[in-house]
PDB file of N, CA and C in Angstrom:
ATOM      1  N   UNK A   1      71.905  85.102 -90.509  1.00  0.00           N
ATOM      2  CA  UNK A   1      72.706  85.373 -91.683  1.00  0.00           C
ATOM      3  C   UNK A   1      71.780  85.314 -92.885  1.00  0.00           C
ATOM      4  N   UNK A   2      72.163  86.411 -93.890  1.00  0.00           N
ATOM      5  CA  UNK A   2      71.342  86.237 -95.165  1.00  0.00           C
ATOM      6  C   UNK A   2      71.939  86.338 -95.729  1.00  0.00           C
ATOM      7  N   UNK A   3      72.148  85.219 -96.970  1.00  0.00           N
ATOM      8  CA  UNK A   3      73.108  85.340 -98.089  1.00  0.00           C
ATOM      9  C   UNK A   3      72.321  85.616 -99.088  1.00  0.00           C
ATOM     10  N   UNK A   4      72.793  86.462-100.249  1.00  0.00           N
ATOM     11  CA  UNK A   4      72.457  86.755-101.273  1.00  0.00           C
ATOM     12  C   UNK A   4      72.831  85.583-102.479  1.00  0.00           C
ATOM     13  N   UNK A   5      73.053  86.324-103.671  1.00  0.00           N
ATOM     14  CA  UNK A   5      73.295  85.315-104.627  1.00  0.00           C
ATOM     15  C   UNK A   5      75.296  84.961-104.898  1.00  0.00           C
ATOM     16  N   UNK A   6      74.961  85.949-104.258  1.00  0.00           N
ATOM     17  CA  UNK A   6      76.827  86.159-104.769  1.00  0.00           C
ATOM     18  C   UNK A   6      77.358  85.337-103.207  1.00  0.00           C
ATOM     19  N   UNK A   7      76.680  85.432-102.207  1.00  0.00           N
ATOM     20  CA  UNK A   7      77.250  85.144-100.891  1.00  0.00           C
ATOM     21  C   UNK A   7      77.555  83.400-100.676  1.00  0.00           C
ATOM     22  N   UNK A   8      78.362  82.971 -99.715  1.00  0.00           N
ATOM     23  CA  UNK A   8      78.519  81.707 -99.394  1.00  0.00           C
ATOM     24  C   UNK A   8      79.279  81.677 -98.154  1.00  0.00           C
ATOM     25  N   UNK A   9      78.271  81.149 -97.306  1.00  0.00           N
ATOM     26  CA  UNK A   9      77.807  80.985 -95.672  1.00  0.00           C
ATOM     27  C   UNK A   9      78.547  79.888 -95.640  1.00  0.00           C
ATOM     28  N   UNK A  10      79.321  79.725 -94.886  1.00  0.00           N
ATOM     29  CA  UNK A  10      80.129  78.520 -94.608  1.00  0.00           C
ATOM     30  C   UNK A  10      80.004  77.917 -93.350  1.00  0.00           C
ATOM     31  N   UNK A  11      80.672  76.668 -93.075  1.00  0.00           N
ATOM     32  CA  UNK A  11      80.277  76.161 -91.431  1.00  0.00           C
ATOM     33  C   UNK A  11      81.437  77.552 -90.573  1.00  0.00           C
ATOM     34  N   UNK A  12      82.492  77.881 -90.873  1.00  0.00           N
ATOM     35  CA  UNK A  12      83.173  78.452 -90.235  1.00  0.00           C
ATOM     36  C   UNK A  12      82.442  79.677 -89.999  1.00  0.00           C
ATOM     37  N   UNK A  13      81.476  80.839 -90.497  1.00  0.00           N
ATOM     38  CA  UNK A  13      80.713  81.706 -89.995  1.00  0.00           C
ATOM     39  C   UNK A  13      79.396  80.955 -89.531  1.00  0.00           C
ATOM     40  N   UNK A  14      78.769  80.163 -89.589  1.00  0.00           N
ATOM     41  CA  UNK A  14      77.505  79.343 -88.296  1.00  0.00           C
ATOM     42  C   UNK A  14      78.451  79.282 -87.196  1.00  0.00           C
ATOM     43  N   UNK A  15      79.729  78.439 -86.920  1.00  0.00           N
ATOM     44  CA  UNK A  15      80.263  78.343 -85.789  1.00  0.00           C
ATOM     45  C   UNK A  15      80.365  79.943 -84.950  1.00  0.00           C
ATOM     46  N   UNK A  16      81.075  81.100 -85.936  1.00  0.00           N
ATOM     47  CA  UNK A  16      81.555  82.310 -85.300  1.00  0.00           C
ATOM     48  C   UNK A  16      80.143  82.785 -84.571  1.00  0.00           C
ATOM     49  N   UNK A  17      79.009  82.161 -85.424  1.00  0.00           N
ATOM     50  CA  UNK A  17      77.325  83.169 -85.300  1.00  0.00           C
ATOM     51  C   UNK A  17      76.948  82.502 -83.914  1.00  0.00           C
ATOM     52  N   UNK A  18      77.777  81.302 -83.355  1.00  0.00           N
ATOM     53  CA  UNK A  18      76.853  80.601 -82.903  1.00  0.00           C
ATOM     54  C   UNK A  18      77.628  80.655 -81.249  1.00  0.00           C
ATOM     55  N   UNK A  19      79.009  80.410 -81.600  1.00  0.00           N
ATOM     56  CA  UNK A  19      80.235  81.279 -80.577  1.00  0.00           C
ATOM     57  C   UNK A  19      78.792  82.708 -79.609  1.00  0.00           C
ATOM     58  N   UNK A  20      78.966  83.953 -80.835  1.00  0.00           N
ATOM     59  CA  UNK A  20      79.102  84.898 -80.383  1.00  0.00           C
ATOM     60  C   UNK A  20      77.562  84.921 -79.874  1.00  0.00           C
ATOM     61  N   UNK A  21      76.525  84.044 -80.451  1.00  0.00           N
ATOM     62  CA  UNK A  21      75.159  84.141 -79.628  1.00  0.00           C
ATOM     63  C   UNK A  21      75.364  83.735 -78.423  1.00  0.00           C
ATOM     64  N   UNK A  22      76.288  82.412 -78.281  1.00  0.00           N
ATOM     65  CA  UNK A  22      76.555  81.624 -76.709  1.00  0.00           C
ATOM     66  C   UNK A  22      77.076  82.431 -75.636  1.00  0.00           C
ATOM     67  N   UNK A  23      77.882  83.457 -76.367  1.00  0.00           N
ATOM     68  CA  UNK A  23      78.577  84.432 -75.391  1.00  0.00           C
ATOM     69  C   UNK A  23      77.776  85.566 -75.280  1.00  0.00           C
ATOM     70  N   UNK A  24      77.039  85.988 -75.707  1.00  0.00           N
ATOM     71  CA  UNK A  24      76.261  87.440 -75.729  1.00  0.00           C
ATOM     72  C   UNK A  24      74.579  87.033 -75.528  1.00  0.00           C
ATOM     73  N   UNK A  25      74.207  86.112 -75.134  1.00  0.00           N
ATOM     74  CA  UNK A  25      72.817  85.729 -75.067  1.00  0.00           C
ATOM     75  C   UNK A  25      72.206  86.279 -73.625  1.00  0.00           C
ATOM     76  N   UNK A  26      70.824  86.407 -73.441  1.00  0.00           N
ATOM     77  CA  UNK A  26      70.176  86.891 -72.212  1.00  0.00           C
ATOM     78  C   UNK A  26      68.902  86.088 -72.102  1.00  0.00           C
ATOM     79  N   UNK A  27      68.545  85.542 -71.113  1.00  0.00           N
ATOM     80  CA  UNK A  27      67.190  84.938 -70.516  1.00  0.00           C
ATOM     81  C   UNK A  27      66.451  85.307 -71.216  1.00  0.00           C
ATOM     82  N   UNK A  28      65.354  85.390 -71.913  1.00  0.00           N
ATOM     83  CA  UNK A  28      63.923  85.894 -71.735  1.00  0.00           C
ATOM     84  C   UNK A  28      62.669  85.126 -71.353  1.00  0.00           C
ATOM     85  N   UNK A  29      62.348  85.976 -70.450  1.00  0.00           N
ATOM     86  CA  UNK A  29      61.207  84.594 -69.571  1.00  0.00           C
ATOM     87  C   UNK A  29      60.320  85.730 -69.169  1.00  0.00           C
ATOM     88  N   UNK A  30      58.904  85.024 -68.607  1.00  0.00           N
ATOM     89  CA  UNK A  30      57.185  85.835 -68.628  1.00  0.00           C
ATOM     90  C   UNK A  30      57.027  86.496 -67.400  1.00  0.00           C
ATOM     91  N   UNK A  31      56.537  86.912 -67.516  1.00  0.00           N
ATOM     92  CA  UNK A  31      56.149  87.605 -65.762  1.00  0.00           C
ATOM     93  C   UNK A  31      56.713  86.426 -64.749  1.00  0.00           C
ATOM     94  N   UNK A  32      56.146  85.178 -64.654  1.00  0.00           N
ATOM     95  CA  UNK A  32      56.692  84.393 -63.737  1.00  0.00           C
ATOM     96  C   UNK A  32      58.214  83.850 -63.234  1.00  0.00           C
ATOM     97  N   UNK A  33      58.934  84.629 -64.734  1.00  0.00           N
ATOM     98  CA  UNK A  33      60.463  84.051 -64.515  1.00  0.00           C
ATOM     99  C   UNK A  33      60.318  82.473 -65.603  1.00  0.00           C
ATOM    100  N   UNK A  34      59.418  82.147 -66.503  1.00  0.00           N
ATOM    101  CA  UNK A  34      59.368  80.857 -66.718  1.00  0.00           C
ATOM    102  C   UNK A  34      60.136  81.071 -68.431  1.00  0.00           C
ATOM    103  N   UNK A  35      60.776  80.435 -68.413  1.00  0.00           N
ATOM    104  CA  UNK A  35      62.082  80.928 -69.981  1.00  0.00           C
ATOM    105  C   UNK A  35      61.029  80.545 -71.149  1.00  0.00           C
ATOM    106  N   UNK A  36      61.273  81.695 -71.860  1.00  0.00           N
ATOM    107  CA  UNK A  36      60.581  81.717 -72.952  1.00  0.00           C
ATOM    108  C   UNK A  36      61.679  81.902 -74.556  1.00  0.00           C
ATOM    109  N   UNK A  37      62.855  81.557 -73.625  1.00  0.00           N
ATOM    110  CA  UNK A  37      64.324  81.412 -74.993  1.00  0.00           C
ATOM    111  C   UNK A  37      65.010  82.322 -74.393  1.00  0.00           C
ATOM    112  N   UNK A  38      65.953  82.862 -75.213  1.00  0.00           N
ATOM    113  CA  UNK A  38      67.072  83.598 -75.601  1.00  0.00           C
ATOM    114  C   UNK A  38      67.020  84.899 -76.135  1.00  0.00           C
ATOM    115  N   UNK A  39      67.877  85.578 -75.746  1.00  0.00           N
ATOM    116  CA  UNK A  39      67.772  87.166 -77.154  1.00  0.00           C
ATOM    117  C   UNK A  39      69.220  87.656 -76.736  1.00  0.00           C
ATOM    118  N   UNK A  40      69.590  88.479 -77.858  1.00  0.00           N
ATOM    119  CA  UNK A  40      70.856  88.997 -78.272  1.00  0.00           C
ATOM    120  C   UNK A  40      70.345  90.425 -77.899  1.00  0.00           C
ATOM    121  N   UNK A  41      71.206  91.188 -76.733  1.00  0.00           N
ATOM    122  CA  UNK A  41      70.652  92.597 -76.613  1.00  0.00           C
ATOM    123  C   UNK A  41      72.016  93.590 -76.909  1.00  0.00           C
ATOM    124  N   UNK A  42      72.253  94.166 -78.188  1.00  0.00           N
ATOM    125  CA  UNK A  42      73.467  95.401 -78.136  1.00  0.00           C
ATOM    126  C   UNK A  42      73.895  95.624 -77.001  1.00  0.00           C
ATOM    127  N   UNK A  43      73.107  96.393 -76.197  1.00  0.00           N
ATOM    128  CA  UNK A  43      73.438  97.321 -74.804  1.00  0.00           C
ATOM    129  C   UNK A  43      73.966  96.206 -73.689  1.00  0.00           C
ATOM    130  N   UNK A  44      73.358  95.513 -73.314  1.00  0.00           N
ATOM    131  CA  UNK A  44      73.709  94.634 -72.406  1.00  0.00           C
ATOM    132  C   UNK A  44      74.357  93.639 -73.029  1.00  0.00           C
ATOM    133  N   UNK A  45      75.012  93.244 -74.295  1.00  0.00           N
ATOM    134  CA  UNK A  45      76.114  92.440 -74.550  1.00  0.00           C
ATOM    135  C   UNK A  45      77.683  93.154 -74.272  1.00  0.00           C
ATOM    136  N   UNK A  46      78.052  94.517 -73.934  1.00  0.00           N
ATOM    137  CA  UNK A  46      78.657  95.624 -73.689  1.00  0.00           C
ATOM    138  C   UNK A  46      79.254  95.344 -72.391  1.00  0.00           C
ATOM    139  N   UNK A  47      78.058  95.009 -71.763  1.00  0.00           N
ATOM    140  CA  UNK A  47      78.693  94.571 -70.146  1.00  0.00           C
ATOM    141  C   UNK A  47      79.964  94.451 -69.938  1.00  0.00           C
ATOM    142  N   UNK A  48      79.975  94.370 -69.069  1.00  0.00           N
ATOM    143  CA  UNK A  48      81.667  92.772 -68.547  1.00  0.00           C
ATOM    144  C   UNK A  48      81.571  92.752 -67.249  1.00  0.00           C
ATOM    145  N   UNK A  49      81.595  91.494 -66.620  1.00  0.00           N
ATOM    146  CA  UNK A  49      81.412  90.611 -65.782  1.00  0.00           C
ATOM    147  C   UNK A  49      82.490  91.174 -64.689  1.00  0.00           C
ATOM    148  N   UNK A  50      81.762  91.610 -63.096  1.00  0.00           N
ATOM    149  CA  UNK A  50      82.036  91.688 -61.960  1.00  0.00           C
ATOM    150  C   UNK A  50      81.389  91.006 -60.811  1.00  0.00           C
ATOM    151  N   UNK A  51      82.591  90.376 -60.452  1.00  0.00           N
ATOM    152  CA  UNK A  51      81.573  89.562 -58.701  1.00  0.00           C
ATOM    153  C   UNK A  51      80.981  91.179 -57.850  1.00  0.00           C
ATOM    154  N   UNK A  52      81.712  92.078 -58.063  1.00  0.00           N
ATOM    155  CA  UNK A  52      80.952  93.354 -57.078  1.00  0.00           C
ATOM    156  C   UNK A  52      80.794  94.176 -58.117  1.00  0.00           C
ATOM    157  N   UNK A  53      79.370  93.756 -59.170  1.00  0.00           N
ATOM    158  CA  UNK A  53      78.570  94.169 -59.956  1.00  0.00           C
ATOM    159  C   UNK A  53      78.097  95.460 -59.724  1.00  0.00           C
ATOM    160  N   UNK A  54      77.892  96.738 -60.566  1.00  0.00           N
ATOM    161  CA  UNK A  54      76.990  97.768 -59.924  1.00  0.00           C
ATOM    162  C   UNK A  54      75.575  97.953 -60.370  1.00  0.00           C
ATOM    163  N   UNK A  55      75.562  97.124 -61.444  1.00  0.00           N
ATOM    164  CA  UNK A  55      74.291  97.278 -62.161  1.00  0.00           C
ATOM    165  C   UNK A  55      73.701  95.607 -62.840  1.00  0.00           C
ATOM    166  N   UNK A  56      72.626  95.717 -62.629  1.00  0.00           N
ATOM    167  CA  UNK A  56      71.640  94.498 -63.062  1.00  0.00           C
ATOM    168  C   UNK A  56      71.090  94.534 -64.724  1.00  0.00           C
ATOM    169  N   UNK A  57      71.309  93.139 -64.998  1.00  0.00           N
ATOM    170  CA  UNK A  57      70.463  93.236 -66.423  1.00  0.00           C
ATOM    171  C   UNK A  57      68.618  92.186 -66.375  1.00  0.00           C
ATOM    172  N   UNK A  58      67.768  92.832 -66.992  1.00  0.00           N
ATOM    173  CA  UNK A  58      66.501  92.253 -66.198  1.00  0.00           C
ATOM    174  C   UNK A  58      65.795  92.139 -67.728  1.00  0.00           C
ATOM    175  N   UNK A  59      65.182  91.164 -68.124  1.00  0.00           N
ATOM    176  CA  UNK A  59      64.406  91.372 -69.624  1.00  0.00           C
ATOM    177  C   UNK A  59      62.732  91.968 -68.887  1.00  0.00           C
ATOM    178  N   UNK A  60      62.112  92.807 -69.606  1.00  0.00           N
ATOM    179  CA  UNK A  60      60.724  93.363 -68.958  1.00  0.00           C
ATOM    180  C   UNK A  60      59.467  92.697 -69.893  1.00  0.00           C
ATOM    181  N   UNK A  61      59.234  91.583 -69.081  1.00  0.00           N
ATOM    182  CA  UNK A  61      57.825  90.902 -70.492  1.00  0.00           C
ATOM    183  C   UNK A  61      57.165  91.709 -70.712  1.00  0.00           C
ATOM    184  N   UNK A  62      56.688  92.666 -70.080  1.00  0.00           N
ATOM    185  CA  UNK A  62      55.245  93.264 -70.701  1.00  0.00           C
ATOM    186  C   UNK A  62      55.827  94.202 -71.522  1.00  0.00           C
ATOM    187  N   UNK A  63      56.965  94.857 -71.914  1.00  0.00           N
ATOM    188  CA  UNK A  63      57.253  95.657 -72.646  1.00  0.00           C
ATOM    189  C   UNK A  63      58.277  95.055 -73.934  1.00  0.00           C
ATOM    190  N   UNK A  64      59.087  93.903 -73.286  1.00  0.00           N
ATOM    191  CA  UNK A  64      59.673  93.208 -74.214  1.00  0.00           C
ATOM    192  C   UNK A  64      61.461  93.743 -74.287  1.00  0.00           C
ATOM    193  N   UNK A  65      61.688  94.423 -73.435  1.00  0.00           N
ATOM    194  CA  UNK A  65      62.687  95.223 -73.504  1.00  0.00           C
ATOM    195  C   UNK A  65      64.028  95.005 -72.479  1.00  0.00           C
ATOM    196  N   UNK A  66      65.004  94.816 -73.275  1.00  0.00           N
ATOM    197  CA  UNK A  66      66.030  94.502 -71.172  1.00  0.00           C
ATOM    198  C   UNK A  66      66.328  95.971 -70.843  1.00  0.00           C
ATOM    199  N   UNK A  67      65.960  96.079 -69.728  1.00  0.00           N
ATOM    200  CA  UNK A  67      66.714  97.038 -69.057  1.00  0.00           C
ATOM    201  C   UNK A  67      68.513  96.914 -68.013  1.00  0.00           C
ATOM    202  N   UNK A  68      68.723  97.842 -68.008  1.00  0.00           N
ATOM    203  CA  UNK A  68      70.108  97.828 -67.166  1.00  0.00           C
ATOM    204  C   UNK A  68      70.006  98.755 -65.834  1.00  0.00           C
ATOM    205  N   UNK A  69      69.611  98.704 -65.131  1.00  0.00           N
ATOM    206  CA  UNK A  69      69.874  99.081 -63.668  1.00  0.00           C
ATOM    207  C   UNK A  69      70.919  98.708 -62.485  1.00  0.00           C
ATOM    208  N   UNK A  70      71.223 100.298 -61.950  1.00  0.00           N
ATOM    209  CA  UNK A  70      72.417 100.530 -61.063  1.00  0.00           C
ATOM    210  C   UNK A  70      71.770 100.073 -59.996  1.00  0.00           C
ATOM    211  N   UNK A  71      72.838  99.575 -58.916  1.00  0.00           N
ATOM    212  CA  UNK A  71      72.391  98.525 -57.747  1.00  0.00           C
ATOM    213  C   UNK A  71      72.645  99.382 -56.937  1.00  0.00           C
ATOM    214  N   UNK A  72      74.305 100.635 -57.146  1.00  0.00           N
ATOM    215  CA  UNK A  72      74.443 101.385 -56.028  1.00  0.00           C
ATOM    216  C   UNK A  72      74.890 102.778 -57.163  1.00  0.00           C
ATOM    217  N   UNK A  73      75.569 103.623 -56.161  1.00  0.00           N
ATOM    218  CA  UNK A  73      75.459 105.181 -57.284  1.00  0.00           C
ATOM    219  C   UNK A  73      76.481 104.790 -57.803  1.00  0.00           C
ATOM    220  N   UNK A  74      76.831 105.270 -59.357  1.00  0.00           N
ATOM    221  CA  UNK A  74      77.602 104.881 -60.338  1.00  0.00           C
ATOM    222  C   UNK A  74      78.247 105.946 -60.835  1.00  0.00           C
ATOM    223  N   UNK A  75      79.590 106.224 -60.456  1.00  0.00           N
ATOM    224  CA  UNK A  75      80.282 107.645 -60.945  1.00  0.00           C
ATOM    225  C   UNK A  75      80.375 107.505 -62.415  1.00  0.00           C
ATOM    226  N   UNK A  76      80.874 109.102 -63.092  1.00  0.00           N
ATOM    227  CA  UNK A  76      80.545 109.586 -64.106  1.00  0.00           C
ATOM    228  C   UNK A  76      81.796 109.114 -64.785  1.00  0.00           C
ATOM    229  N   UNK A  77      81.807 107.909 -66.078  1.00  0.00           N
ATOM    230  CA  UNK A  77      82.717 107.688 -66.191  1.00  0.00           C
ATOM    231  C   UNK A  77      83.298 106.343 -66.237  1.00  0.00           C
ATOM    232  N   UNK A  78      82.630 105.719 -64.902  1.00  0.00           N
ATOM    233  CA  UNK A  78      82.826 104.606 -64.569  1.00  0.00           C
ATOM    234  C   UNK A  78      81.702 103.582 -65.307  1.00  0.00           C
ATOM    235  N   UNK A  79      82.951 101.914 -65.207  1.00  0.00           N
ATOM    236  CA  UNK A  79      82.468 101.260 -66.154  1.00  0.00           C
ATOM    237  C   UNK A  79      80.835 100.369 -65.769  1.00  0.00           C
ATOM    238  N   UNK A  80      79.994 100.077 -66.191  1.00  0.00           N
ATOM    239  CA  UNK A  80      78.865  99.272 -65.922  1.00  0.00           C
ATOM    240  C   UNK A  80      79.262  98.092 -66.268  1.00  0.00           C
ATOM    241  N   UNK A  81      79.096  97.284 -64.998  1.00  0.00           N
ATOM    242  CA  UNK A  81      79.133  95.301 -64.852  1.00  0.00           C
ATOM    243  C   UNK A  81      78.088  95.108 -64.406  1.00  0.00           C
ATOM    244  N   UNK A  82      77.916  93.323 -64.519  1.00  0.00           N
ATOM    245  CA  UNK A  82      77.277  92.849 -64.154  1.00  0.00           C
ATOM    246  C   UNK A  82      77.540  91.452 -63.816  1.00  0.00           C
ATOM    247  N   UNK A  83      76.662  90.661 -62.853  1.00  0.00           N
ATOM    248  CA  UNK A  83      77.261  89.329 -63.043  1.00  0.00           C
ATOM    249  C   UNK A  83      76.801  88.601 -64.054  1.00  0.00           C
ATOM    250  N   UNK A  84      77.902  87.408 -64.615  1.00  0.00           N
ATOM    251  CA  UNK A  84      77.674  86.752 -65.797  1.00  0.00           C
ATOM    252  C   UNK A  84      76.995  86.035 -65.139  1.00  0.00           C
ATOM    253  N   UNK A  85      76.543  85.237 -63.976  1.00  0.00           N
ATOM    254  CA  UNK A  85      76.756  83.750 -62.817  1.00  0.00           C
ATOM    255  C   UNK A  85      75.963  84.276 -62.359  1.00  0.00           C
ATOM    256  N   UNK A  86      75.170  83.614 -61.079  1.00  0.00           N
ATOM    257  CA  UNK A  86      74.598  83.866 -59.703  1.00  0.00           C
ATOM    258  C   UNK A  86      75.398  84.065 -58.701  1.00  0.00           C
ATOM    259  N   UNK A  87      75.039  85.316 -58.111  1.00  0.00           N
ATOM    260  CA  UNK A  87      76.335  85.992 -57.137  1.00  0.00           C
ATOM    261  C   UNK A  87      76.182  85.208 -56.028  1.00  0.00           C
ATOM    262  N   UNK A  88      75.123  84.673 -55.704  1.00  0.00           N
ATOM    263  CA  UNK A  88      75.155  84.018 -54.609  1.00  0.00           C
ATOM    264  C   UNK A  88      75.789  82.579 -54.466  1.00  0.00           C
ATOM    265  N   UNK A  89      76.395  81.821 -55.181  1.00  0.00           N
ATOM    266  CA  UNK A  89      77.123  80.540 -55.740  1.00  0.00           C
ATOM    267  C   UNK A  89      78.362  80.862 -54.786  1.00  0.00           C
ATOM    268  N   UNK A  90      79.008  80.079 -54.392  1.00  0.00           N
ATOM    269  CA  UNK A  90      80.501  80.117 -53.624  1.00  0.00           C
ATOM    270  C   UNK A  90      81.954  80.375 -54.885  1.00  0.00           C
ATOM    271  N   UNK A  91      82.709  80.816 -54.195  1.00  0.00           N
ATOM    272  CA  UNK A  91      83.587  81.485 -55.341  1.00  0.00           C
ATOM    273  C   UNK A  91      84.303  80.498 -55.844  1.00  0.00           C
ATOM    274  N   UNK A  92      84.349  79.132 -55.628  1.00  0.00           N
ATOM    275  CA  UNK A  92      84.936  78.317 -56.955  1.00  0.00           C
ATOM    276  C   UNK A  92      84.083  78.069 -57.548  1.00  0.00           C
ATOM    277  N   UNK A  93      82.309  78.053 -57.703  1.00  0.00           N
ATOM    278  CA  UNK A  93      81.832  77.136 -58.509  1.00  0.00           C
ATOM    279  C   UNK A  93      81.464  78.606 -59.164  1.00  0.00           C
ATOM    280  N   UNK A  94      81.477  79.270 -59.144  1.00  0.00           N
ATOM    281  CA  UNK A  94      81.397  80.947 -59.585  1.00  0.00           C
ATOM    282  C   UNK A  94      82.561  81.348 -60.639  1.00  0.00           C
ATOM    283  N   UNK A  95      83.701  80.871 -60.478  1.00  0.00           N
ATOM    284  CA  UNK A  95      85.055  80.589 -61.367  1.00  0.00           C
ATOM    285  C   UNK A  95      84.980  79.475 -62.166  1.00  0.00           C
ATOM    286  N   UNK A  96      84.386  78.257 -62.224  1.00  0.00           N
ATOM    287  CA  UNK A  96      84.408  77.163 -62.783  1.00  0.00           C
ATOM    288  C   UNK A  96      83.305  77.583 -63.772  1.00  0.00           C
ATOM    289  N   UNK A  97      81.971  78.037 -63.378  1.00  0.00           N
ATOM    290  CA  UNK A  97      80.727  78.703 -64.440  1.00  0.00           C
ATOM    291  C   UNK A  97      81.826  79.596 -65.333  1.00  0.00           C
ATOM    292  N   UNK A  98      82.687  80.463 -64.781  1.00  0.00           N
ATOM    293  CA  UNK A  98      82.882  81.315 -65.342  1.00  0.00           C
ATOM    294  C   UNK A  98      84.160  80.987 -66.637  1.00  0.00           C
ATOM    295  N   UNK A  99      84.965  79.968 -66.218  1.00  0.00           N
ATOM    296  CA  UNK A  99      86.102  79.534 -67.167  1.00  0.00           C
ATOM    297  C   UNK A  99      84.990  78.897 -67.908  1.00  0.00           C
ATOM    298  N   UNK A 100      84.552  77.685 -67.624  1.00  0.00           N
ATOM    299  CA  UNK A 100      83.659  77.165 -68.594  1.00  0.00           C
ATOM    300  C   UNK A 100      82.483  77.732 -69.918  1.00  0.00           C
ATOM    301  N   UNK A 101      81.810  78.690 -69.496  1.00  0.00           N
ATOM    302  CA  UNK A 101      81.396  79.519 -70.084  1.00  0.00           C
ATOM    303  C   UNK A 101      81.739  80.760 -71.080  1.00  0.00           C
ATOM    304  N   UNK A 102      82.583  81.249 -70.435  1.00  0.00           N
ATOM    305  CA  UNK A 102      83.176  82.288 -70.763  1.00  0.00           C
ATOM    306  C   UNK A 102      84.763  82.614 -71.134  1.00  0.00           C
ATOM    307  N   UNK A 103      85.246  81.243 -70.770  1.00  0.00           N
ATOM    308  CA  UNK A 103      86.863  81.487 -70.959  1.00  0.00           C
ATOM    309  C   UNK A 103      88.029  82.083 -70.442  1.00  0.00           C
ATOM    310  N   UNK A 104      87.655  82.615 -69.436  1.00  0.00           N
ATOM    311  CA  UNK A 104      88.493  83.491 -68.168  1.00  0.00           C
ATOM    312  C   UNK A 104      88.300  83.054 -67.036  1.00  0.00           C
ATOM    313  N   UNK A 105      89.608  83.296 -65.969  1.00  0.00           N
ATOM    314  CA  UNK A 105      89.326  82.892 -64.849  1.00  0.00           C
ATOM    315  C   UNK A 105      88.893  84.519 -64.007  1.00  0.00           C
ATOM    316  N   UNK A 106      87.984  84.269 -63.122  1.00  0.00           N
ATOM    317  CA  UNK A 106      87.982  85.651 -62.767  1.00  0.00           C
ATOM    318  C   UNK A 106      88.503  85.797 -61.384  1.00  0.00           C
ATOM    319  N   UNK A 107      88.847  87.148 -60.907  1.00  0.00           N
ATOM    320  CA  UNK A 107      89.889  87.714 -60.385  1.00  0.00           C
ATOM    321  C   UNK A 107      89.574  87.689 -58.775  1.00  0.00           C
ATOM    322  N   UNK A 108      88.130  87.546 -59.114  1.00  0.00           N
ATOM    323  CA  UNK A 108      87.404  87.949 -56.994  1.00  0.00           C
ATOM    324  C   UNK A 108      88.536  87.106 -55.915  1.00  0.00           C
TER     325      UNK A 108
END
């Protein structure tokens, strides 16, 4: 946030800024996978969360960039998910990440 002279930043927009980073945030970590923080990506904040995901979100260190890749063929039209969770987790602790985190129970 940048306030000007006329502006006044209140705790109630830090909370909304801080909400919508918690909910829209992505890994970023080095060639090894070793976390190097957080980043806010437009495209892949768009998502929405499927246990039978068709597409992956991946940050690329050497270029700095997330990409979004299809897992299987993706008709014309149809929506792009991904998992919020680790798909491999059993489906309550996969629902419990997911209410907790995210605020929904999901449907799998």
């Amino acid at each position: 946030i940048v306030a000007g002279d006329d502006d006044d930043v209140g705790v109630d927009d830090l909370v909304n800024l801080l909400c919508a980073f918690t909910a829209n945030n992505f890994a970023v970590t080095d060639p090894l996978m070793v976390s190097l923080g957080a980043g806010v990506y437009p495209v892949g904040a768009l998502l929405n969360h499927a246990c039978d995901a068709n597409a992956v979100i991946t940050y690329e260190p050497r270029t700095h960039v997330q990409a979004v890749r299809a897992l299987r063929d993706v008709r014309a039209g149809e929506e792009l998910t991904h998992h919020y969770t680790d798909a491999a987790e059993p489906t309550p602790a996969r629902r419990a990440s997911l209410r907790a985190h995210y605020h929904f129970r999901c449907a799998c």
